[in-house]
C-alpha atoms as a PDB file:
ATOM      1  CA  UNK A   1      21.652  61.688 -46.158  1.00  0.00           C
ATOM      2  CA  UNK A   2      24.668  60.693 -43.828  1.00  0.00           C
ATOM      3  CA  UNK A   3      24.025  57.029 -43.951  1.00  0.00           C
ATOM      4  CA  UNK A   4      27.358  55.137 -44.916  1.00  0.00           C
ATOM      5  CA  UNK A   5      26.405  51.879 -46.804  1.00  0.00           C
ATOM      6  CA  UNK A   6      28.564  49.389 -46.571  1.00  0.00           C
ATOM      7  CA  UNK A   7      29.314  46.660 -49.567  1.00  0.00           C
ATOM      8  CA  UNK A   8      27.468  43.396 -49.126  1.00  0.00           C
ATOM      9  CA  UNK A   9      28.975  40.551 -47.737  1.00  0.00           C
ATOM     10  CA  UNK A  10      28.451  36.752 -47.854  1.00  0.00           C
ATOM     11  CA  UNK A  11      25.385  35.817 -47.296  1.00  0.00           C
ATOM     12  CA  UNK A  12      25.762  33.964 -44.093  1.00  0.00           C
ATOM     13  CA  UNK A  13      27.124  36.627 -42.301  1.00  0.00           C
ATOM     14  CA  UNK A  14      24.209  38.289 -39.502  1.00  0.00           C
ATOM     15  CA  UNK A  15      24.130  41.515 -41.423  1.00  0.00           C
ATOM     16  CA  UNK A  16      23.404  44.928 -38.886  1.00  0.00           C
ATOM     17  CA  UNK A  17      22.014  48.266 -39.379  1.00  0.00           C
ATOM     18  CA  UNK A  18      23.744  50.518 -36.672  1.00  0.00           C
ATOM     19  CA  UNK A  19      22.299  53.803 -35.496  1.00  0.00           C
ATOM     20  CA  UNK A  20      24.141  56.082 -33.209  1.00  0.00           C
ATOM     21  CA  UNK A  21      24.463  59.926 -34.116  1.00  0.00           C
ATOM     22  CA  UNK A  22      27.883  60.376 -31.962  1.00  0.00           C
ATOM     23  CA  UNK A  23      31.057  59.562 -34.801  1.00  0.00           C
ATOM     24  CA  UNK A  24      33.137  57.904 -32.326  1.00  0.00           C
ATOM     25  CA  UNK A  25      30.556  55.770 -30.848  1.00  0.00           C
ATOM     26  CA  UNK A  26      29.429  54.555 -34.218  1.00  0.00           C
ATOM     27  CA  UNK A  27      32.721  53.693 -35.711  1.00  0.00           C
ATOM     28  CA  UNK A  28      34.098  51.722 -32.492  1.00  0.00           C
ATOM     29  CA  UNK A  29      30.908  50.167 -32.466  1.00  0.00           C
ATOM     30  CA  UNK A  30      30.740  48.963 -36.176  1.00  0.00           C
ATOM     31  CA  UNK A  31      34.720  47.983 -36.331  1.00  0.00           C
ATOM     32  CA  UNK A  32      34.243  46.030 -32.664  1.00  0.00           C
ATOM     33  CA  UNK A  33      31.379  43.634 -34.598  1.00  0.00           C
ATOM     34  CA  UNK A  34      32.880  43.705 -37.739  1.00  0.00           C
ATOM     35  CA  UNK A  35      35.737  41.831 -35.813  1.00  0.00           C
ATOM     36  CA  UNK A  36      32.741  38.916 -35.398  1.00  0.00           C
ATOM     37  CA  UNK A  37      33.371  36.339 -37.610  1.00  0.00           C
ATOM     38  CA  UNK A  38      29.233  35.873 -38.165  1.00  0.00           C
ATOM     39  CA  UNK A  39      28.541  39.533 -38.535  1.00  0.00           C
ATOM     40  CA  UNK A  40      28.758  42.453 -41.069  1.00  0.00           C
ATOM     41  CA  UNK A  41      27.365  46.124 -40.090  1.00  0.00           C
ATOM     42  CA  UNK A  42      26.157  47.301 -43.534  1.00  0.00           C
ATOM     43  CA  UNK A  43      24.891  50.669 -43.027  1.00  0.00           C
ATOM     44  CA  UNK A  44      25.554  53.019 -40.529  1.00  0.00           C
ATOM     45  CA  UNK A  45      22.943  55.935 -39.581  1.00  0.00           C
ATOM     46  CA  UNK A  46      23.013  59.300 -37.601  1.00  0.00           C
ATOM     47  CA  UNK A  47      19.581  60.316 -37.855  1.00  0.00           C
ATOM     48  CA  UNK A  48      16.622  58.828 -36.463  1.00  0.00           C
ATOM     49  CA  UNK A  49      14.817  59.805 -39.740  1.00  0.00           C
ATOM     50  CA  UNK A  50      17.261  56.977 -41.854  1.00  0.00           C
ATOM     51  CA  UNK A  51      16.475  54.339 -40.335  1.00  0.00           C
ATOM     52  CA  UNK A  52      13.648  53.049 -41.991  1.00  0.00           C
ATOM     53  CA  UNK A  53      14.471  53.909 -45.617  1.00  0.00           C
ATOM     54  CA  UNK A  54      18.044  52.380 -45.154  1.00  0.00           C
ATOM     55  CA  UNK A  55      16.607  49.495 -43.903  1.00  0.00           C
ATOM     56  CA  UNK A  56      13.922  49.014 -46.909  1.00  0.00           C
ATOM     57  CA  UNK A  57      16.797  49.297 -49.358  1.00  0.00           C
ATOM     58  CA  UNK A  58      19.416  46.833 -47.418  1.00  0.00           C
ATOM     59  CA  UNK A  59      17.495  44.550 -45.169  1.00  0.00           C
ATOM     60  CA  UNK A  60      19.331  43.969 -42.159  1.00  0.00           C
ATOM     61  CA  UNK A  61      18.652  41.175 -40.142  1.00  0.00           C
ATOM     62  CA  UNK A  62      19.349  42.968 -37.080  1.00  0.00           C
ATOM     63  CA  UNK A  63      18.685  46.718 -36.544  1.00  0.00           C
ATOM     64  CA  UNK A  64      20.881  47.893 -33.571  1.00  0.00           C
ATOM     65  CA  UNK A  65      19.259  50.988 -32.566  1.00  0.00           C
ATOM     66  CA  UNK A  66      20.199  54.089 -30.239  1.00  0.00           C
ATOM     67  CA  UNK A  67      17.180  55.942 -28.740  1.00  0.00           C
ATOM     68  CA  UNK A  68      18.316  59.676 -28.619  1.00  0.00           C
ATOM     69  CA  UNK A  69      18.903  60.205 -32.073  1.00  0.00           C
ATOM     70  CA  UNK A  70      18.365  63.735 -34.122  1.00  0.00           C
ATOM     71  CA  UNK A  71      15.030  64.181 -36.368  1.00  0.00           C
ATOM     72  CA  UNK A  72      13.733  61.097 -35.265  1.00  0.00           C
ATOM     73  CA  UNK A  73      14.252  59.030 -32.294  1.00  0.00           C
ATOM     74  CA  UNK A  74      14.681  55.271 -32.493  1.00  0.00           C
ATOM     75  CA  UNK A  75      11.896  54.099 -30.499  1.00  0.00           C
ATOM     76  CA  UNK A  76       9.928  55.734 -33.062  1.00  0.00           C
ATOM     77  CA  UNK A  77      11.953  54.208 -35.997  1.00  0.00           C
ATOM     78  CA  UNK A  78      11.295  50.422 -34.221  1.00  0.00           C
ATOM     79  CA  UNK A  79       7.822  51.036 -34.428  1.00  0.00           C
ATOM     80  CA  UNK A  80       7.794  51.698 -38.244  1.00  0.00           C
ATOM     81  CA  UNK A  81      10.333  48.976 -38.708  1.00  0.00           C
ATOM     82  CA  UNK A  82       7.858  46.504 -37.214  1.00  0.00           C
ATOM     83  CA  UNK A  83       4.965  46.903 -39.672  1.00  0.00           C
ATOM     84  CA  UNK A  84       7.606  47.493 -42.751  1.00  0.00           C
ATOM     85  CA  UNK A  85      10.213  44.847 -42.437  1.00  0.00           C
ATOM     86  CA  UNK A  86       8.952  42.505 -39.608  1.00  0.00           C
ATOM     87  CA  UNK A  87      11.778  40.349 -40.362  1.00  0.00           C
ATOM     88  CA  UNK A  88      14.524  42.452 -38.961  1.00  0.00           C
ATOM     89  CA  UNK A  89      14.852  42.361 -35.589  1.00  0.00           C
ATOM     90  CA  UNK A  90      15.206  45.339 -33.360  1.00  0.00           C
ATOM     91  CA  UNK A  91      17.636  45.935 -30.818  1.00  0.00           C
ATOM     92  CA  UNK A  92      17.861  48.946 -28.567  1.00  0.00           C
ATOM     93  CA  UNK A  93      20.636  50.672 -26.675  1.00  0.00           C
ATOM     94  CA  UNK A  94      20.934  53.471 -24.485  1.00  0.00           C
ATOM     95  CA  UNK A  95      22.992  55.613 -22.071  1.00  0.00           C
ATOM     96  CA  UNK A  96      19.949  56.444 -20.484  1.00  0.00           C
ATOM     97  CA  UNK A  97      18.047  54.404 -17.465  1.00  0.00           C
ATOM     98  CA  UNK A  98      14.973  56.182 -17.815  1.00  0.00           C
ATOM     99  CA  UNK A  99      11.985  53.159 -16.865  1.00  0.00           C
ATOM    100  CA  UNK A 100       9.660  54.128 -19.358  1.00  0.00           C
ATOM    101  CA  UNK A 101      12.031  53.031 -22.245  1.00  0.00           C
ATOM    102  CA  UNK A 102      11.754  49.553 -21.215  1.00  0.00           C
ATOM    103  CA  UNK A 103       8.161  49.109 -21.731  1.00  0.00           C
ATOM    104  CA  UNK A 104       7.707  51.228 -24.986  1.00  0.00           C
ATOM    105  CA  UNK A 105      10.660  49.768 -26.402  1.00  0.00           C
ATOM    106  CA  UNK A 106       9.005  46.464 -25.384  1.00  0.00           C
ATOM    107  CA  UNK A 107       5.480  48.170 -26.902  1.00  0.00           C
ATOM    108  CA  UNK A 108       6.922  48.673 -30.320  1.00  0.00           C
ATOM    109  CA  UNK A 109       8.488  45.142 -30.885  1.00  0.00           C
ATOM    110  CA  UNK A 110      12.352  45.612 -29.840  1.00  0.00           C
ATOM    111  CA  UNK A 111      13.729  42.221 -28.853  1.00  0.00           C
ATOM    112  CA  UNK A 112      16.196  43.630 -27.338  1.00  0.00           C
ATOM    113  CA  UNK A 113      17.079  46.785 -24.968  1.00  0.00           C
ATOM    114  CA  UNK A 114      21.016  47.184 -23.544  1.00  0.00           C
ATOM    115  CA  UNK A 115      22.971  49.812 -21.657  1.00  0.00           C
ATOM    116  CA  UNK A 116      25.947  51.258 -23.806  1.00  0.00           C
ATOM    117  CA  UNK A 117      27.948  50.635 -20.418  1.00  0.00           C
ATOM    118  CA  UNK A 118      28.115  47.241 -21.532  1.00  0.00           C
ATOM    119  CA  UNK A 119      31.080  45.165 -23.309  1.00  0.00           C
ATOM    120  CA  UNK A 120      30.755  44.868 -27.311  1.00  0.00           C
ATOM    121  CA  UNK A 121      31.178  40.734 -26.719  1.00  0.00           C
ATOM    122  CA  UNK A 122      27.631  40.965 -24.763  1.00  0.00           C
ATOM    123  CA  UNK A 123      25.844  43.288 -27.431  1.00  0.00           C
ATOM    124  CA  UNK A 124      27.318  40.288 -30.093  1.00  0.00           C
ATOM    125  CA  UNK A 125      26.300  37.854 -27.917  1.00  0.00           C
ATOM    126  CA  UNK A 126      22.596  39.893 -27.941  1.00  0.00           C
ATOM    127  CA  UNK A 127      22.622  40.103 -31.750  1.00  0.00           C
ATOM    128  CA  UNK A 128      22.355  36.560 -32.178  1.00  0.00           C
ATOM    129  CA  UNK A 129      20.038  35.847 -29.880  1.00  0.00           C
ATOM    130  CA  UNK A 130      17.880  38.325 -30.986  1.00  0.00           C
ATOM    131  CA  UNK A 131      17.954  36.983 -34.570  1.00  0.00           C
ATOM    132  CA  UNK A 132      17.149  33.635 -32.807  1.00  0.00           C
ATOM    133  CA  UNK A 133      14.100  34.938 -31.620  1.00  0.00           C
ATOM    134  CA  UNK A 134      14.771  35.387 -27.960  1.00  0.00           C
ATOM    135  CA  UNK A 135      14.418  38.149 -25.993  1.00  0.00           C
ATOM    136  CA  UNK A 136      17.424  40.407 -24.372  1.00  0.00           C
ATOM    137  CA  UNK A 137      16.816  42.416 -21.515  1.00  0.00           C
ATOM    138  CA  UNK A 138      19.773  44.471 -19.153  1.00  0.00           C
ATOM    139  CA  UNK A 139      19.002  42.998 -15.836  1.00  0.00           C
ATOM    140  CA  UNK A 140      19.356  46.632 -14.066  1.00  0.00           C
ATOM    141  CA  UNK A 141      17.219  48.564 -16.976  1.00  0.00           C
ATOM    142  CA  UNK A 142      14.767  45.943 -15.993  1.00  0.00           C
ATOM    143  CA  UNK A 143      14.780  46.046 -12.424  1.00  0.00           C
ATOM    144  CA  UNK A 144      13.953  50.123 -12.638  1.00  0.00           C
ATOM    145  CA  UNK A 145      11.344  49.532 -15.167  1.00  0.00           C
ATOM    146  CA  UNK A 146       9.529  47.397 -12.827  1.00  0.00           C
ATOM    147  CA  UNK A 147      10.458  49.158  -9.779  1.00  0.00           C
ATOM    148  CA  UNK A 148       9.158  52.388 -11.566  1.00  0.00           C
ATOM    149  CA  UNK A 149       5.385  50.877 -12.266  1.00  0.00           C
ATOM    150  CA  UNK A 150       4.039  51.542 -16.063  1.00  0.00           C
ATOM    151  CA  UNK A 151       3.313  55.147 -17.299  1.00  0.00           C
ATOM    152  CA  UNK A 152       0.180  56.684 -16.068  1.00  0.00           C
ATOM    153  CA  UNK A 153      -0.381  58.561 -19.213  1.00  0.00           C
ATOM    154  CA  UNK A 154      -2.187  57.885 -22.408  1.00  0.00           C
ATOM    155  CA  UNK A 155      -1.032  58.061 -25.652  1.00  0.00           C
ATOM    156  CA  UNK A 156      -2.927  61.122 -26.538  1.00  0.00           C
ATOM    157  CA  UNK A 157      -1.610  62.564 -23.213  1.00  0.00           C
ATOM    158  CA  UNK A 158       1.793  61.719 -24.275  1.00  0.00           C
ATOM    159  CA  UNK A 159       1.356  63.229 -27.476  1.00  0.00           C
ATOM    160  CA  UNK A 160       0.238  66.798 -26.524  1.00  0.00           C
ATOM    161  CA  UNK A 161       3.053  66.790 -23.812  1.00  0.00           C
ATOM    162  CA  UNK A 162       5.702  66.363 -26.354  1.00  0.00           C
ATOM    163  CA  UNK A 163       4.072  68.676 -28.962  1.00  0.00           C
ATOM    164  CA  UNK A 164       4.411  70.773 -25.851  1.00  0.00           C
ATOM    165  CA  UNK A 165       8.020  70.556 -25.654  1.00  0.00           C
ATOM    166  CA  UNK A 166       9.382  73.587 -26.189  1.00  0.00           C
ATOM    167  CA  UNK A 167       7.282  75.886 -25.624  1.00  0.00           C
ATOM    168  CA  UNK A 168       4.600  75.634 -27.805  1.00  0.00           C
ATOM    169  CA  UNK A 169       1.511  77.257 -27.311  1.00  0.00           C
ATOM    170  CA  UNK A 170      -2.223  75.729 -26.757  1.00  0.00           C
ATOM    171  CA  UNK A 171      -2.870  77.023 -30.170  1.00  0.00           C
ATOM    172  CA  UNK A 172       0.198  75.556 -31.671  1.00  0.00           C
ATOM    173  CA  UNK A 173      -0.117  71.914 -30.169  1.00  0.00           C
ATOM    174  CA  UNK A 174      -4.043  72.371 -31.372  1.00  0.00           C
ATOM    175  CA  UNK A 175      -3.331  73.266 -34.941  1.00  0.00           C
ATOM    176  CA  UNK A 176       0.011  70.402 -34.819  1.00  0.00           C
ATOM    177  CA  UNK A 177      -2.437  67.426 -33.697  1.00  0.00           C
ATOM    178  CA  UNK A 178      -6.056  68.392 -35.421  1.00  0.00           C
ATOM    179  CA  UNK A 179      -7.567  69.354 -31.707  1.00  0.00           C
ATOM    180  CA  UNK A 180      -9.214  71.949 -30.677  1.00  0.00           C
ATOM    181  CA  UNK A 181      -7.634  74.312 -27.803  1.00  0.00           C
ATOM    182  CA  UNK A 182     -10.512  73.252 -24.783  1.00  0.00           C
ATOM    183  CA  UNK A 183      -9.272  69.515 -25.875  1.00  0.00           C
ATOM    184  CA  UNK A 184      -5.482  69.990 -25.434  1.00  0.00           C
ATOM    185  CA  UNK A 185      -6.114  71.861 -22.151  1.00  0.00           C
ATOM    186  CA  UNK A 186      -8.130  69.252 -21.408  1.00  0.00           C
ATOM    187  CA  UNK A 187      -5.415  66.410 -22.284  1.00  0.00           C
ATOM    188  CA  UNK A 188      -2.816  68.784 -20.492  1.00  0.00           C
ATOM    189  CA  UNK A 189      -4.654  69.054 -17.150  1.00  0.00           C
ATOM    190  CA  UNK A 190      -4.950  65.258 -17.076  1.00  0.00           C
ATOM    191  CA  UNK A 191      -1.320  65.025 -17.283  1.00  0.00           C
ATOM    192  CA  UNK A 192      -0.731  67.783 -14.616  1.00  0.00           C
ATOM    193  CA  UNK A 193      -2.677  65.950 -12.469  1.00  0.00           C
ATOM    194  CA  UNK A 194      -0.902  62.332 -13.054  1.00  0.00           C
ATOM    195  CA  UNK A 195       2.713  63.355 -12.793  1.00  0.00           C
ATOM    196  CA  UNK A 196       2.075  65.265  -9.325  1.00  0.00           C
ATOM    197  CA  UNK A 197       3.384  68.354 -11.670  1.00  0.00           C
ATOM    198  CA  UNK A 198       2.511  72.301 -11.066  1.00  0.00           C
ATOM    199  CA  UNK A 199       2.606  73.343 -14.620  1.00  0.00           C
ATOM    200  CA  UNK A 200       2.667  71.320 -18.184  1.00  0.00           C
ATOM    201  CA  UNK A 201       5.698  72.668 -18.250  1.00  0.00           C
ATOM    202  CA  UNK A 202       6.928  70.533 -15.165  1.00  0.00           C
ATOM    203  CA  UNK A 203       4.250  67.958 -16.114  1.00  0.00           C
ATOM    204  CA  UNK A 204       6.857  67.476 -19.259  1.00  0.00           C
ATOM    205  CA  UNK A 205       9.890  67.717 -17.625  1.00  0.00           C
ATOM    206  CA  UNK A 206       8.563  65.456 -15.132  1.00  0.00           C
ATOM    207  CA  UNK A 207       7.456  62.589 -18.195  1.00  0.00           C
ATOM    208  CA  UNK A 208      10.403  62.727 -20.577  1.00  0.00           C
ATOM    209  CA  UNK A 209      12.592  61.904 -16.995  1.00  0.00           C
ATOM    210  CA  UNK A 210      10.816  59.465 -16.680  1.00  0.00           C
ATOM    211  CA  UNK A 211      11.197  57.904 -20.588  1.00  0.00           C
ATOM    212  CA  UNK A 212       7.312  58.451 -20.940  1.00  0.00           C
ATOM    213  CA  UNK A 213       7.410  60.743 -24.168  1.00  0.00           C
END
């Protein structure tokens, strides 16, 4: 495990779980809100797979979250966080304005979603408002989420695309996800068909663009 735990501070202090796999990004990040007199990071992740068990053994208040992370990514980590510690609130950033973010970060209980293009005072600033309950949106990741419409696909659609990923075979997504091969084609051809692609292979592409998988 690369997760750095950091001593714990007083207990008044808003204390953060940060997740970002680059080095740099992660230690300018952490020092910046360390320099907050209310906050304390307390564990830094790389991997989207550390999230959750770091988080069961400190408790943040606040889990600042990057989406493109290795093993696991941190949409999927929010989801998990919000069934086994409700109480810490989820806030997402990204480099990325893919639409379909938005609304499953929104889906899976973040309170928060930010560009990384942003200064460190506003993702402070977001950090407490989170923990207050409120919800923190980027005004221009919201704009192309609603300009963009919601994703045509369903979950199960979703899921055999990114099983897909790859280039995995009918058999292998079959045996991966318990189907049988006349169902995946089945799920796959449905997605062809709503993404405008030619192949699953551009039916894919085409989704994970667009921040659907």
């Amino acid at each position: 495990m690369t997760a750095a735990l950091v001593g714990a501070g007083s207990a008044a202090l808003i204390k953060i779980l940060l997740a970002e796999d680059q080095g740099m990004m992660r230690g300018a990040l952490a020092l910046l809100l360390g320099l907050e007199e209310d906050m304390e990071v307390v564990a830094q992740v790389a991997e989207g797979d550390e999230i959750v068990p770091v988080a069961l053994k400190i408790r943040p208040d606040v889990a600042v979250l990057d989406i493109e992370l290795p093993r696991r990514s941190g949409l999927d980590a929010a989801a998990e966080l919000r069934t086994q510690l409700p109480d810490c609130k989820v806030l997402i950033v990204t480099t990325f304005s893919r639409p379909g973010y938005l609304r499953r970060a929104m889906e899976v209980g973040a309170m928060g979603f930010l560009s990384k293009d942003g200064p460190v005072d506003q993702l402070a600033a977001s950090i407490r408002r989170v923990l207050n309950g409120e919800s923190v949106i980027d005004p221009s990741l919201a704009a192309a989420a609603l300009s963009a419409g919601p994703s045509p696909l369903t979950a199960r659609e979703r899921e055999v695309l990114a099983a897909g990923l790859g280039g995995a075979t009918v058999a292998d997504i079959a045996a991966k996800l318990w189907l049988s091969e006349s169902t995946v084609r089945n799920y796959l051809s449905s997605a062809i068909g709503k993404t405008g692609a030619r192949n699953r292979t551009e039916a894919a592409r085409i989704a994970d663009e667009r921040g659907w998988l």
